[in-house]
C-alpha atoms as a PDB file:
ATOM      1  CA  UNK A   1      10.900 -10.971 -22.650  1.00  0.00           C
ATOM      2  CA  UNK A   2       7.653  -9.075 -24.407  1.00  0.00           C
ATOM      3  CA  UNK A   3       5.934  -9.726 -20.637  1.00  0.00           C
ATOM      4  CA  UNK A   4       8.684  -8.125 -18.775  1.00  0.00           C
ATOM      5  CA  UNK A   5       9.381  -5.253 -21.316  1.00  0.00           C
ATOM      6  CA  UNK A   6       5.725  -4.554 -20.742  1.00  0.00           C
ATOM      7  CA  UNK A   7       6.040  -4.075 -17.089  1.00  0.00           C
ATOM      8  CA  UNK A   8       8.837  -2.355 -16.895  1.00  0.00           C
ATOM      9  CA  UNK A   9       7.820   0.498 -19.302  1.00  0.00           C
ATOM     10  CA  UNK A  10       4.331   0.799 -17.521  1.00  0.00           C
ATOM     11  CA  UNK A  11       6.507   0.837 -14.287  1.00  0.00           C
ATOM     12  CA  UNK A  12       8.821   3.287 -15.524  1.00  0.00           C
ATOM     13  CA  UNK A  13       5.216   5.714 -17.230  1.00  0.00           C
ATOM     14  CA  UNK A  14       4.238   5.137 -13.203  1.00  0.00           C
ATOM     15  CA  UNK A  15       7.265   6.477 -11.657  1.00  0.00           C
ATOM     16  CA  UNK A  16       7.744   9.682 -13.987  1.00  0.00           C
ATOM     17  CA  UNK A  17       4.509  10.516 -14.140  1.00  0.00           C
ATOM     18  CA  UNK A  18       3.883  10.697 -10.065  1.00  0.00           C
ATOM     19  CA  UNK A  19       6.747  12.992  -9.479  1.00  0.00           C
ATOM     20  CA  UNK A  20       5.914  15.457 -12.486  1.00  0.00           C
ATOM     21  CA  UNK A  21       2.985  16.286  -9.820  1.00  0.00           C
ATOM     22  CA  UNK A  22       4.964  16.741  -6.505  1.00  0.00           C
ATOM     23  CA  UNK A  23       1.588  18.004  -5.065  1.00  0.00           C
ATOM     24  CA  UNK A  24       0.981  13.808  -4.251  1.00  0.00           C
ATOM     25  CA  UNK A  25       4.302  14.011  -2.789  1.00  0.00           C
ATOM     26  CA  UNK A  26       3.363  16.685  -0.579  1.00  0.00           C
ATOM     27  CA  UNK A  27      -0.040  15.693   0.635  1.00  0.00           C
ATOM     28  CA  UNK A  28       0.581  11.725   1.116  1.00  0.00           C
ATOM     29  CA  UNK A  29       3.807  12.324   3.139  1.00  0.00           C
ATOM     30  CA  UNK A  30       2.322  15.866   4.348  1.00  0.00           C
ATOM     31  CA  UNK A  31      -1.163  14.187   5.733  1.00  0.00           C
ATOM     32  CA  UNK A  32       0.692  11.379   7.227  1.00  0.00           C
ATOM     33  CA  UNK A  33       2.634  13.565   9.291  1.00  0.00           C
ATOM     34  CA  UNK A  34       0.278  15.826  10.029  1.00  0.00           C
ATOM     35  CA  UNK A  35      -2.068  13.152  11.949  1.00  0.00           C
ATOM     36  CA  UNK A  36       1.454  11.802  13.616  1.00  0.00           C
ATOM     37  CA  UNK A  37       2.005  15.275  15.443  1.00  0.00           C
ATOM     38  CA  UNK A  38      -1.589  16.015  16.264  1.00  0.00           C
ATOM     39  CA  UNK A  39      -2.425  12.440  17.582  1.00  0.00           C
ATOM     40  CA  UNK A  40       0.939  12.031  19.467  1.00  0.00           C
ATOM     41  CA  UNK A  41       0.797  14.846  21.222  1.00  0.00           C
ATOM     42  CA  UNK A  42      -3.110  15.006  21.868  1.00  0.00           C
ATOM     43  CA  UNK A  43      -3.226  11.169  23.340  1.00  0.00           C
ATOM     44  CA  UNK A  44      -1.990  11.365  26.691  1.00  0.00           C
ATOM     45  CA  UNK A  45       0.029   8.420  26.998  1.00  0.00           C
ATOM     46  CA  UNK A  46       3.682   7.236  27.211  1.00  0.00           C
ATOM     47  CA  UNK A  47       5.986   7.077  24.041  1.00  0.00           C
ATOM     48  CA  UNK A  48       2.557   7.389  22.251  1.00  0.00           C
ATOM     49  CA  UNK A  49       4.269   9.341  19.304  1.00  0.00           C
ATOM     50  CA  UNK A  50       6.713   5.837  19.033  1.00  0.00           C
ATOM     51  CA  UNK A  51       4.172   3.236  19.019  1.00  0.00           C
ATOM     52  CA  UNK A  52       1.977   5.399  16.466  1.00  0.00           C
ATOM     53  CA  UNK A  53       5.020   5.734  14.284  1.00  0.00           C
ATOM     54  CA  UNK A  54       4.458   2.866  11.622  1.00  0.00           C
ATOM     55  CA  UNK A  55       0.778   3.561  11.527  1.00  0.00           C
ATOM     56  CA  UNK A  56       1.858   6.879  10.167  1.00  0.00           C
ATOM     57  CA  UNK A  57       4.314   5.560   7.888  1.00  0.00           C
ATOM     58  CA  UNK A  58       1.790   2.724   6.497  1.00  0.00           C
ATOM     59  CA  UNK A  59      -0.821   5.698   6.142  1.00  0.00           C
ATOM     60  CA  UNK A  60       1.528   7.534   4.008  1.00  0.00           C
ATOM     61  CA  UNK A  61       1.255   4.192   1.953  1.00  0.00           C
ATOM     62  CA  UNK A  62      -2.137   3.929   1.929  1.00  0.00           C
ATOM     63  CA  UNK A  63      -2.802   7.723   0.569  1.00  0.00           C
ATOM     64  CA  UNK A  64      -0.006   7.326  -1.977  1.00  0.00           C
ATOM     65  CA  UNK A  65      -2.092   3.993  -3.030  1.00  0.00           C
ATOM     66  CA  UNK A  66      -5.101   5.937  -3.756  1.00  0.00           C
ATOM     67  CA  UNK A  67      -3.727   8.562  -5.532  1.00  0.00           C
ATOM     68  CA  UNK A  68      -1.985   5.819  -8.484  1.00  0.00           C
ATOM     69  CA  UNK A  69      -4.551   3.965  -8.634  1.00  0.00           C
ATOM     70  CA  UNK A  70      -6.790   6.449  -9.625  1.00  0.00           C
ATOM     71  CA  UNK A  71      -4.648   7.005 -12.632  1.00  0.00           C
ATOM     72  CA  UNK A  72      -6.062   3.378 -13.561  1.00  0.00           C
ATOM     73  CA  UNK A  73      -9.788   5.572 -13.972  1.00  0.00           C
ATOM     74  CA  UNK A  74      -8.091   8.248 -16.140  1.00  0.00           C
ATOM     75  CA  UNK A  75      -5.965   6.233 -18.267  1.00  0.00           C
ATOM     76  CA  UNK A  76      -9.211   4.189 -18.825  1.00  0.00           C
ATOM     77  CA  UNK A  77     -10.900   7.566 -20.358  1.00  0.00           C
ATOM     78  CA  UNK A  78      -8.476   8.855 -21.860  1.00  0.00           C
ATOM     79  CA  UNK A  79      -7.774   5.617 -24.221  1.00  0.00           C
ATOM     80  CA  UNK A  80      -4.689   4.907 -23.094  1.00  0.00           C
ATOM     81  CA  UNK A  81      -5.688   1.383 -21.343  1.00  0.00           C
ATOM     82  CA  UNK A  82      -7.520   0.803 -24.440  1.00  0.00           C
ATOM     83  CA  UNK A  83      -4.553   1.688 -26.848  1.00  0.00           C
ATOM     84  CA  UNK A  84      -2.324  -0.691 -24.599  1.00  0.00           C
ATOM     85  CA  UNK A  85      -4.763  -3.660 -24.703  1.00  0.00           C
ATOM     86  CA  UNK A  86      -4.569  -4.265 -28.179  1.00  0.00           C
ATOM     87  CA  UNK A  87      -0.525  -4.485 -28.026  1.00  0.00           C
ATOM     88  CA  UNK A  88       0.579  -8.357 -28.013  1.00  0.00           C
ATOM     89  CA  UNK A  89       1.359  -8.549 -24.877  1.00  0.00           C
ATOM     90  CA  UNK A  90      -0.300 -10.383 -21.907  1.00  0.00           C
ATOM     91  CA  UNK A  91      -2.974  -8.553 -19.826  1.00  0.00           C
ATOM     92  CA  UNK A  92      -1.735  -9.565 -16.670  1.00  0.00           C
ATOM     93  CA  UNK A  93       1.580  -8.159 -17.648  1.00  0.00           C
ATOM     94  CA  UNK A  94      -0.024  -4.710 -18.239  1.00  0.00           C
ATOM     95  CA  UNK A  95      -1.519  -5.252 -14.632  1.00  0.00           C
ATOM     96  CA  UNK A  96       1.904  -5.970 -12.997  1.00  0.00           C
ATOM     97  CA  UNK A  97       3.356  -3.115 -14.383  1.00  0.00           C
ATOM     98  CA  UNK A  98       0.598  -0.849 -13.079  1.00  0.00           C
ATOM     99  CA  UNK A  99       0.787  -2.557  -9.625  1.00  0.00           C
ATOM    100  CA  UNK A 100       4.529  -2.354  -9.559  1.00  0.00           C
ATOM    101  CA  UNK A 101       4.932   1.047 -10.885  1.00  0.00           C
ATOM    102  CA  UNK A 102       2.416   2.499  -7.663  1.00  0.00           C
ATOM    103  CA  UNK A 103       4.027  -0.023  -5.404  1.00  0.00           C
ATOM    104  CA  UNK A 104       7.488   1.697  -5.759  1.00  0.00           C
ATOM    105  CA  UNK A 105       5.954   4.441  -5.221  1.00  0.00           C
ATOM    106  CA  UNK A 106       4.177   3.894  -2.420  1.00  0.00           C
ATOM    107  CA  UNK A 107       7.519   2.504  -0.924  1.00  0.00           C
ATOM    108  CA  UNK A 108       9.305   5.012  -1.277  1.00  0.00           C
ATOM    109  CA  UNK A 109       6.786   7.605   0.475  1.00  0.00           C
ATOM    110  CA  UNK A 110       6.683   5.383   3.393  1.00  0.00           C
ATOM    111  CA  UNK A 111      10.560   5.357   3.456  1.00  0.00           C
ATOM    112  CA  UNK A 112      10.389   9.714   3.531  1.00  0.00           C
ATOM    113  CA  UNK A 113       9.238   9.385   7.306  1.00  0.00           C
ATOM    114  CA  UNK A 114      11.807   6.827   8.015  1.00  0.00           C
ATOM    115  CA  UNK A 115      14.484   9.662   9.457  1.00  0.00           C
ATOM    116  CA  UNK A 116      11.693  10.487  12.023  1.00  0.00           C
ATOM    117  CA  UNK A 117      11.877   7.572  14.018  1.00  0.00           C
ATOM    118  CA  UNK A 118      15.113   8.669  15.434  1.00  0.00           C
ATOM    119  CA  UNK A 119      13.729  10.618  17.398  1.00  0.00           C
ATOM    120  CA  UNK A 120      11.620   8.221  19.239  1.00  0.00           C
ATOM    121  CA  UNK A 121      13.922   5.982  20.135  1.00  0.00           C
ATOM    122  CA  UNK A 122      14.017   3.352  16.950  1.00  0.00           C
ATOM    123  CA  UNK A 123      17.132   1.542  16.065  1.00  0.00           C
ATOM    124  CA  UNK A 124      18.469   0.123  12.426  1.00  0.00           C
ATOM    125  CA  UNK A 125      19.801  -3.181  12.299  1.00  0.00           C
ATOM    126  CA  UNK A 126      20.266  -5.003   8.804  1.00  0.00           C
ATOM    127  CA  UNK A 127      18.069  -7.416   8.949  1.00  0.00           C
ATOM    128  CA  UNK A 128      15.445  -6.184  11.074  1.00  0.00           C
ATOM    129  CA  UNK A 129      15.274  -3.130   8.537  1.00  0.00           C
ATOM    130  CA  UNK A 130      15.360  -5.271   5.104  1.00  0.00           C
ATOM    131  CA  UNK A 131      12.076  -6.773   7.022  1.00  0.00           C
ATOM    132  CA  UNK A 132      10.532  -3.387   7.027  1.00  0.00           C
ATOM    133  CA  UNK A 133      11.591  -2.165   3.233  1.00  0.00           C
ATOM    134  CA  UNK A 134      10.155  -5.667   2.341  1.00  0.00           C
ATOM    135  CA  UNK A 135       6.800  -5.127   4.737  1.00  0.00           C
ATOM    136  CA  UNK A 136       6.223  -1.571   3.025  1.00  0.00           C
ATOM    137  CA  UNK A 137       6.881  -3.137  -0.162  1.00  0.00           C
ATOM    138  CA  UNK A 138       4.795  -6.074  -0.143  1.00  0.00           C
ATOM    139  CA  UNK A 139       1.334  -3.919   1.542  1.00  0.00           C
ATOM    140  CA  UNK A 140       2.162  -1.340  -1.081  1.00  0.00           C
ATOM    141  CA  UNK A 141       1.714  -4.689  -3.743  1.00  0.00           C
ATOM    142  CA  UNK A 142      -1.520  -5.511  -2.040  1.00  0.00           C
ATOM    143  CA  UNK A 143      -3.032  -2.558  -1.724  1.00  0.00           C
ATOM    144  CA  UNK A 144      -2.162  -1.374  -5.429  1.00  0.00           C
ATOM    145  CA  UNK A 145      -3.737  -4.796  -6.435  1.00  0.00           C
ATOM    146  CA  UNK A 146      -6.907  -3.922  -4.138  1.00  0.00           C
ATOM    147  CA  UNK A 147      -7.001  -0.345  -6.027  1.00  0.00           C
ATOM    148  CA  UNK A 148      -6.603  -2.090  -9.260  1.00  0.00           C
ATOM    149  CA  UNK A 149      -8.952  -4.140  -9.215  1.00  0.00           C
ATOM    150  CA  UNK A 150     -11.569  -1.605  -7.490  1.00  0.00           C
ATOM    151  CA  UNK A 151     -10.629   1.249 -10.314  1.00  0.00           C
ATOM    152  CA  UNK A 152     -11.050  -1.630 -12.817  1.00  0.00           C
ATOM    153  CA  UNK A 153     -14.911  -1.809 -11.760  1.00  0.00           C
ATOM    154  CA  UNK A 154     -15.713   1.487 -10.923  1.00  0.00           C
ATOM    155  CA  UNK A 155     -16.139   4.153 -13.653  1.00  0.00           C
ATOM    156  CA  UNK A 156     -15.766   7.368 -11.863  1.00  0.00           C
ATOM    157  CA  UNK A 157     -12.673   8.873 -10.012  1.00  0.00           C
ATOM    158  CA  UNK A 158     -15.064  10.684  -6.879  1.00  0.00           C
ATOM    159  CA  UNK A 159     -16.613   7.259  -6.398  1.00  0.00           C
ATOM    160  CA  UNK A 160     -13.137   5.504  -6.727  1.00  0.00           C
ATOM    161  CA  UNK A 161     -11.687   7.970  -3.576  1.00  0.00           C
ATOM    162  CA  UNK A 162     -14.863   7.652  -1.938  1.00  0.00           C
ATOM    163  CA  UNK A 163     -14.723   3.572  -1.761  1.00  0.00           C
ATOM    164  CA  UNK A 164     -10.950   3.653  -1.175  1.00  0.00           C
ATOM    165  CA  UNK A 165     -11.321   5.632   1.762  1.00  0.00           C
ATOM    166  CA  UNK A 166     -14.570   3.865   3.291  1.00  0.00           C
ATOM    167  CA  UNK A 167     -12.200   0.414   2.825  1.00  0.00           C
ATOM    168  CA  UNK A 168      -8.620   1.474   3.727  1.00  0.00           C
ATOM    169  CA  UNK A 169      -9.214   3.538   6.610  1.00  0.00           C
ATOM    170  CA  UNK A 170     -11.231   1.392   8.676  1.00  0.00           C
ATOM    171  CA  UNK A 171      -8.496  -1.641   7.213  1.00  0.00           C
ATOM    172  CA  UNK A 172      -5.680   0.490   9.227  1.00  0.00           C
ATOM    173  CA  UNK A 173      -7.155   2.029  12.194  1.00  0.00           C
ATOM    174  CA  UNK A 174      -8.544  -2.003  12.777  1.00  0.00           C
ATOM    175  CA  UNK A 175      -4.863  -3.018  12.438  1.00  0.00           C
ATOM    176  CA  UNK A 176      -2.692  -2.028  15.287  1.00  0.00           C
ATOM    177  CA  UNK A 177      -1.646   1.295  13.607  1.00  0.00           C
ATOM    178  CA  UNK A 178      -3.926   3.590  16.396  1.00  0.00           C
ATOM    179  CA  UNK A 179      -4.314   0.717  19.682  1.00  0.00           C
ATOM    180  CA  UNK A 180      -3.217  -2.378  20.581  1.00  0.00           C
ATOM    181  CA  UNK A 181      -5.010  -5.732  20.736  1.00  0.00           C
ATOM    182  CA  UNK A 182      -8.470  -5.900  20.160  1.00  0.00           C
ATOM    183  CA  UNK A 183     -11.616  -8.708  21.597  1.00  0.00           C
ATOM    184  CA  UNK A 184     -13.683 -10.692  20.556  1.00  0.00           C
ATOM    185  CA  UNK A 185     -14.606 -10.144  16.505  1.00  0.00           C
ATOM    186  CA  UNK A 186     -12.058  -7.254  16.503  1.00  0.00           C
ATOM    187  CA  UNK A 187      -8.875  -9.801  17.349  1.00  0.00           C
ATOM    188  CA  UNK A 188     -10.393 -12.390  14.714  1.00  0.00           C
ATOM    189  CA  UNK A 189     -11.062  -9.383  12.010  1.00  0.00           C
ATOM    190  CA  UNK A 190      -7.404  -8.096  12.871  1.00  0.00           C
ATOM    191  CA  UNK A 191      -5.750 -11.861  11.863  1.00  0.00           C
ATOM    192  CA  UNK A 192      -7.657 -11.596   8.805  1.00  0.00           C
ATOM    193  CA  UNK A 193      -6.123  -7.720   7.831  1.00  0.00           C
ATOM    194  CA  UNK A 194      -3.451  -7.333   5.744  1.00  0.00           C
ATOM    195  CA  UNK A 195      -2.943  -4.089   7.203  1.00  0.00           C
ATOM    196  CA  UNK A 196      -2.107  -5.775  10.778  1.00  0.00           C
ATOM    197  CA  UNK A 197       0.905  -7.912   9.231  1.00  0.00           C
ATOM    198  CA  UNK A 198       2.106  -4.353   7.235  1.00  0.00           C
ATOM    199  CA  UNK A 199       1.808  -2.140  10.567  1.00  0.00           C
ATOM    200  CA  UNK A 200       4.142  -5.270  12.547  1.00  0.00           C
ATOM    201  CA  UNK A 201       6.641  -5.861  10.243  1.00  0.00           C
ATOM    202  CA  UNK A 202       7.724  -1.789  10.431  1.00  0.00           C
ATOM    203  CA  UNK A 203       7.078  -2.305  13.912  1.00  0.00           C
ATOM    204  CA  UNK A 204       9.378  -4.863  14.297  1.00  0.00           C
ATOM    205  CA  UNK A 205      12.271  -3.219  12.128  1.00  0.00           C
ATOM    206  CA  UNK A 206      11.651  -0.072  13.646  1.00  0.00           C
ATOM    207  CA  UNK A 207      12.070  -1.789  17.500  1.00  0.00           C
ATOM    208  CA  UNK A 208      13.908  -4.851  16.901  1.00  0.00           C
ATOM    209  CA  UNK A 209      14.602  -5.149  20.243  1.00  0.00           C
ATOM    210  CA  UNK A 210      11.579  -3.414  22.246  1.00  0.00           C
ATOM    211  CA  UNK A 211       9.515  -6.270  23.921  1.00  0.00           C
ATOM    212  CA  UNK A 212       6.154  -5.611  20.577  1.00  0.00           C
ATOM    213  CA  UNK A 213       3.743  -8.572  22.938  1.00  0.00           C
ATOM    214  CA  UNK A 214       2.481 -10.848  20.244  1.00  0.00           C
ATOM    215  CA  UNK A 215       2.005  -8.940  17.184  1.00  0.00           C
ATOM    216  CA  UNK A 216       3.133 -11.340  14.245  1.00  0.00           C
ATOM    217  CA  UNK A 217       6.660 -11.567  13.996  1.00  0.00           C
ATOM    218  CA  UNK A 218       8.375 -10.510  10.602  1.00  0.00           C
ATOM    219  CA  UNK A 219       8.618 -13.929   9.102  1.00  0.00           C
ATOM    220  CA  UNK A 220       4.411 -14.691   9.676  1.00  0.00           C
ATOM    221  CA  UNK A 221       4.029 -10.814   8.380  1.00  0.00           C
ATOM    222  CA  UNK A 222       6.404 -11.052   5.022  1.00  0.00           C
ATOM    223  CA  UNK A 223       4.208 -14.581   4.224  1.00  0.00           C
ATOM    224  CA  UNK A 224       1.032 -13.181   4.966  1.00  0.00           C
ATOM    225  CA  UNK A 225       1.676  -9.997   2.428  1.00  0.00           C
ATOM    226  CA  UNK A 226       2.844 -11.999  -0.330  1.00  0.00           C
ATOM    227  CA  UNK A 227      -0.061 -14.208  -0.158  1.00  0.00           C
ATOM    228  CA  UNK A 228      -2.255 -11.805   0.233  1.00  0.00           C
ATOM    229  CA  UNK A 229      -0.483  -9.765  -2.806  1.00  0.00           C
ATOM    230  CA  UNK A 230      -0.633 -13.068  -5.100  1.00  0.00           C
ATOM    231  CA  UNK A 231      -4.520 -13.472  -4.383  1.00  0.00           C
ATOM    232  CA  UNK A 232      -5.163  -9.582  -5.645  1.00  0.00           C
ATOM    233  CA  UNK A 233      -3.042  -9.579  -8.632  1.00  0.00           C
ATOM    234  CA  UNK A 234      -4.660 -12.785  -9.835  1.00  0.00           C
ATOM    235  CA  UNK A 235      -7.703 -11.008  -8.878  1.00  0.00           C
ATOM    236  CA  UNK A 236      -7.060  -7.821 -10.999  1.00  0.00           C
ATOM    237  CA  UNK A 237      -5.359 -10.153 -13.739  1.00  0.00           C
ATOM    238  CA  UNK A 238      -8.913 -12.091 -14.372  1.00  0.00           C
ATOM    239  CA  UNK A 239     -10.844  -9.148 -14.414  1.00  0.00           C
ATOM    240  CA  UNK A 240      -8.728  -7.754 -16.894  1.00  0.00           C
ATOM    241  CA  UNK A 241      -9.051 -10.709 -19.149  1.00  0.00           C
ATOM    242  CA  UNK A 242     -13.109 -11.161 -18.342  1.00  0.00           C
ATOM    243  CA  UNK A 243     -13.754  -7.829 -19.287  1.00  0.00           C
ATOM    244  CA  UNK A 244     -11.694  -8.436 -22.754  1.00  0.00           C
ATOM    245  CA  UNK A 245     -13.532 -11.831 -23.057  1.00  0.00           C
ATOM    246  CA  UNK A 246     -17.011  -9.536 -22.775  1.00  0.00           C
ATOM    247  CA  UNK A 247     -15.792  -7.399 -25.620  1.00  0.00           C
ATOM    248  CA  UNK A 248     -14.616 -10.081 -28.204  1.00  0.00           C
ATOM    249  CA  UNK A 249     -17.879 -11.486 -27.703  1.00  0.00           C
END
């Protein structure tokens, strides 16, 4: 009971805090959006603006990442980490709540675009769309957990953005989000990219019925995210508990 209360009221800190600053509403959904219109109607090619559509929505995931997860920085100097750490409760239930709390977000600012893919053509069906809620859902886990664990080891909030950015980035654009396919070490890095199973699975709920060539289908993407997800919140968990191991000592 103590584990879950101590999620959910780091979850619930996450969720009022974010939209008491509607300026990180505004500039993930806004810069998502923005590179949507430009690149869709600057690439000359055929229902470009449709196949680019999840890219843009996973972007909007990946900016709203950034943004809570450097909260993880300023809680850390400001002493409210600290205060929280000494509470009896686990660490790695302090680091769920903090991954869950930017992982609803996150999910949420993906969903914002959702009402644009009418107009190119996407269709809802219930199962096909529970697949993409759950894709957002689960990338927005694994790249909180990533962001985490990155904020936990880095000490400034320019150098967090900076390292964010020089990961994510090239992490979606190598993912299916801008072209399709890839050769050689591209194809084998793309397999690898947790970015590649988010991108398909709002592919696939998007088009459920569009002929996607062999992206992974929903099922491969949903297993790929959690695992991925479990592997960098027992990540973030131990180096929670190593760097309250160094200070006991």
């Amino acid at each position: 009971m103590s584990f879950w209360m101590a999620v959910y009221s780091l979850w619930l800190r996450e969720i009022v805090r974010f939209y008491r600053q509607p300026s990180r509403v505004v500039g993930a959904v806004g810069t998502a959006l923005l590179f949507w219109l430009v690149l869709g109607t600057g690439i000359p090619m055929s229902n470009y603006r449709a196949y680019f559509l999840p890219g843009t929505i996973v972007m909007s995931v990946l900016f709203t990442c950034i943004f809570s997860n450097a909260s993880v920085i300023e809680d850390r100097h400001a002493g409210f980490l600290q205060s929280v750490m000494v509470a009896p409760v686990s660490r790695a239930a302090i680091v769920m709540g903090k991954i869950l709390g930017g992982a609803t977000l996150s999910t949420l600012q993906g969903l914002i675009l959702l009402p644009v893919a009418l107009g190119v053509g996407a269709t809802f069906e219930f199962i096909p769309f529970t697949g993409l809620v759950l894709s957002l859902f689960l990338l927005s886990f694994v790249l909180n957990a990533m962001g985490f664990w990155l904020a936990w080891k880095i000490e400034s909030s320019p150098g967090f953005h900076t390292i964010m950015n020089m990961v994510l980035l090239p992490l979606w654009m190598a993912s299916g989000a801008v072209f399709a396919g890839g050769a050689g070490w591209m194809k084998a890095f793309m397999k690898v990219n947790p970015f590649t199973y988010g991108v398909a699975g709002v592919r696939r709920g998007l088009f459920p019925t569009a002929d996607l060539g062999d992206i992974p289908s929903l099922p491969l993407s949903l297993l790929a995210l959690a695992g991925a997800g479990i592997f960098f919140y027992v990540l973030s968990s131990w180096a929670v508990e190593k760097t309250n191991e160094g200070k006991s000592k």
